[in-house]
C-alpha atoms as a PDB file:
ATOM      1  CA  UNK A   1     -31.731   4.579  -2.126  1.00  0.00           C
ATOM      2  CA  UNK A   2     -30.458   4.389   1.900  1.00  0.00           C
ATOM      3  CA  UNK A   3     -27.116   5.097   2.542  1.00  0.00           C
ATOM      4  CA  UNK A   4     -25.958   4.255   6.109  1.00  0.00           C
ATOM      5  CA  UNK A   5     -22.799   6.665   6.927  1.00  0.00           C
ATOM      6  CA  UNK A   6     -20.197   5.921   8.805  1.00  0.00           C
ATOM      7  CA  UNK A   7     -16.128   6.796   9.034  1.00  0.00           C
ATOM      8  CA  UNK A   8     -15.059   3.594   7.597  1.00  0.00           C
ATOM      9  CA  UNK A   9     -17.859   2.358   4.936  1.00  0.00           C
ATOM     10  CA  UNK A  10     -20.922   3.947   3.739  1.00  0.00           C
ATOM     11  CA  UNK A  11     -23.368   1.008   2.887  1.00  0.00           C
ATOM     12  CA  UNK A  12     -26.072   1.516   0.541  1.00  0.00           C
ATOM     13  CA  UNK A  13     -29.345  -0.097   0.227  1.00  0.00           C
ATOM     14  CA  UNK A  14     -31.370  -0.082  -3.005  1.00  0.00           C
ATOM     15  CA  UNK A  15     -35.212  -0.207  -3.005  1.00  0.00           C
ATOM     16  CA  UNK A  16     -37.475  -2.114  -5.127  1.00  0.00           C
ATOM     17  CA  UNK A  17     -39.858  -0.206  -7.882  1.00  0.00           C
ATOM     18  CA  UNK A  18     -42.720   0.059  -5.145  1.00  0.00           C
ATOM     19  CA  UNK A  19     -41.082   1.192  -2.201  1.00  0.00           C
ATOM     20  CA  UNK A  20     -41.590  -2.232  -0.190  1.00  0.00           C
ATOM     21  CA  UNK A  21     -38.129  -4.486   0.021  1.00  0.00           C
ATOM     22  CA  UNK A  22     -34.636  -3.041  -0.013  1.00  0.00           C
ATOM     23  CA  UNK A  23     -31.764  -4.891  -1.015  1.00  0.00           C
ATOM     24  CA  UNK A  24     -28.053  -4.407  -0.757  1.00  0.00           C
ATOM     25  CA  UNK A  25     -26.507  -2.335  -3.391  1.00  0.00           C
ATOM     26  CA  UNK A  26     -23.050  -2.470  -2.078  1.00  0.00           C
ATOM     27  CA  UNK A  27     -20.408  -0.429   0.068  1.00  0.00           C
ATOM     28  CA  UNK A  28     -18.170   2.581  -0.395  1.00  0.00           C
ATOM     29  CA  UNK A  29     -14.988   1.949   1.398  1.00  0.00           C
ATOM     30  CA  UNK A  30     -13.255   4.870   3.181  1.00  0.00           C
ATOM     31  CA  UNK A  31      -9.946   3.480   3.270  1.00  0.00           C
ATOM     32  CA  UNK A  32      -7.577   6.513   5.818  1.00  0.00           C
ATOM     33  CA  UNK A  33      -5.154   6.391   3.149  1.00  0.00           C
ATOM     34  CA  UNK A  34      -7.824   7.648   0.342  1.00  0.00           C
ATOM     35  CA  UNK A  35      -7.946  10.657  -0.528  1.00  0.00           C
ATOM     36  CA  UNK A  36     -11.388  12.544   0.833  1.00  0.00           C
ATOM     37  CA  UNK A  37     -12.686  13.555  -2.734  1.00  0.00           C
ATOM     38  CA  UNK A  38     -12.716  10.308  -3.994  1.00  0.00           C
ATOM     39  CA  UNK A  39     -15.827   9.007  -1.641  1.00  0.00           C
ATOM     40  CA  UNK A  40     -18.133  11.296  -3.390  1.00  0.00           C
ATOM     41  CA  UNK A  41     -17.169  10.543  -6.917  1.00  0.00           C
ATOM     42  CA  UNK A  42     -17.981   6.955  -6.078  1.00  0.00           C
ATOM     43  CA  UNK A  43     -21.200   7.829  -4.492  1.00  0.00           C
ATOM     44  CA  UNK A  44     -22.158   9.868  -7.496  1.00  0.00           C
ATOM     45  CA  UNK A  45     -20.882   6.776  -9.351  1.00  0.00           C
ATOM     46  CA  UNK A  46     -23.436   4.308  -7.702  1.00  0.00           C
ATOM     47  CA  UNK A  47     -25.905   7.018  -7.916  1.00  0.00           C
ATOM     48  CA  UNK A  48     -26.070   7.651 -11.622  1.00  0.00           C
ATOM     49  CA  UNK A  49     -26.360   4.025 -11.922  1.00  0.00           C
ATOM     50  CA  UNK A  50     -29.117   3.262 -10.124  1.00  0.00           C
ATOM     51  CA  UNK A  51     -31.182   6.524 -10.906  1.00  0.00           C
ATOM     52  CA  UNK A  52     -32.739   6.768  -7.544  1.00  0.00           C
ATOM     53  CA  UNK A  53     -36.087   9.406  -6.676  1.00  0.00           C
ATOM     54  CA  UNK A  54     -35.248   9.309  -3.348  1.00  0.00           C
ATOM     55  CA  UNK A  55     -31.798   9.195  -1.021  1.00  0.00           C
ATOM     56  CA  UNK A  56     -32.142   8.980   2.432  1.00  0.00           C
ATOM     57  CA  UNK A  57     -28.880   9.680   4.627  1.00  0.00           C
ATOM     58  CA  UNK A  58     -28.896   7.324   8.408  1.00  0.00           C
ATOM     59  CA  UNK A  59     -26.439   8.783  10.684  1.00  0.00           C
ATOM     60  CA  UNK A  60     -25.786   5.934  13.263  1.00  0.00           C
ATOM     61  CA  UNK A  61     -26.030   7.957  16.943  1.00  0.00           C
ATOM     62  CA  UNK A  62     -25.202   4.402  18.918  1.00  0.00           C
ATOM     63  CA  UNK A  63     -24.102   1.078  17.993  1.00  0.00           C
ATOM     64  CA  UNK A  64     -26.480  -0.408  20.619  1.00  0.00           C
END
């Protein structure tokens, strides 16, 4: 599992059984008006569902 961070969305990728092709597995909204603790309970949501070995964090340094 990839999740790509940022303040408004977290988007999260979900790779096949061997590693080779990832496909979209959805977004976490971050909606200002949420309240903070609810972002990881969906995360850990998506994540017991899916049953990953692996999640790998991308932190987005420049949108060029």
């Amino acid at each position: 599992m990839a999740l790509d961070y940022g303040r408004r969305r977290i988007g999260i990728a979900i790779s096949d059984p061997t590693h080779t092709i990832a496909t979209p597995g959805g977004v976490v909204e971050q909606p200002r008006s949420a309240k903070p603790e609810n972002v990881p309970r969906r995360l850990l949501d998506v994540i017991r569902e899916t049953d990953p070995s692996t999640i790998l964090v991308g932190i987005p340094f420049s949108m060029d």
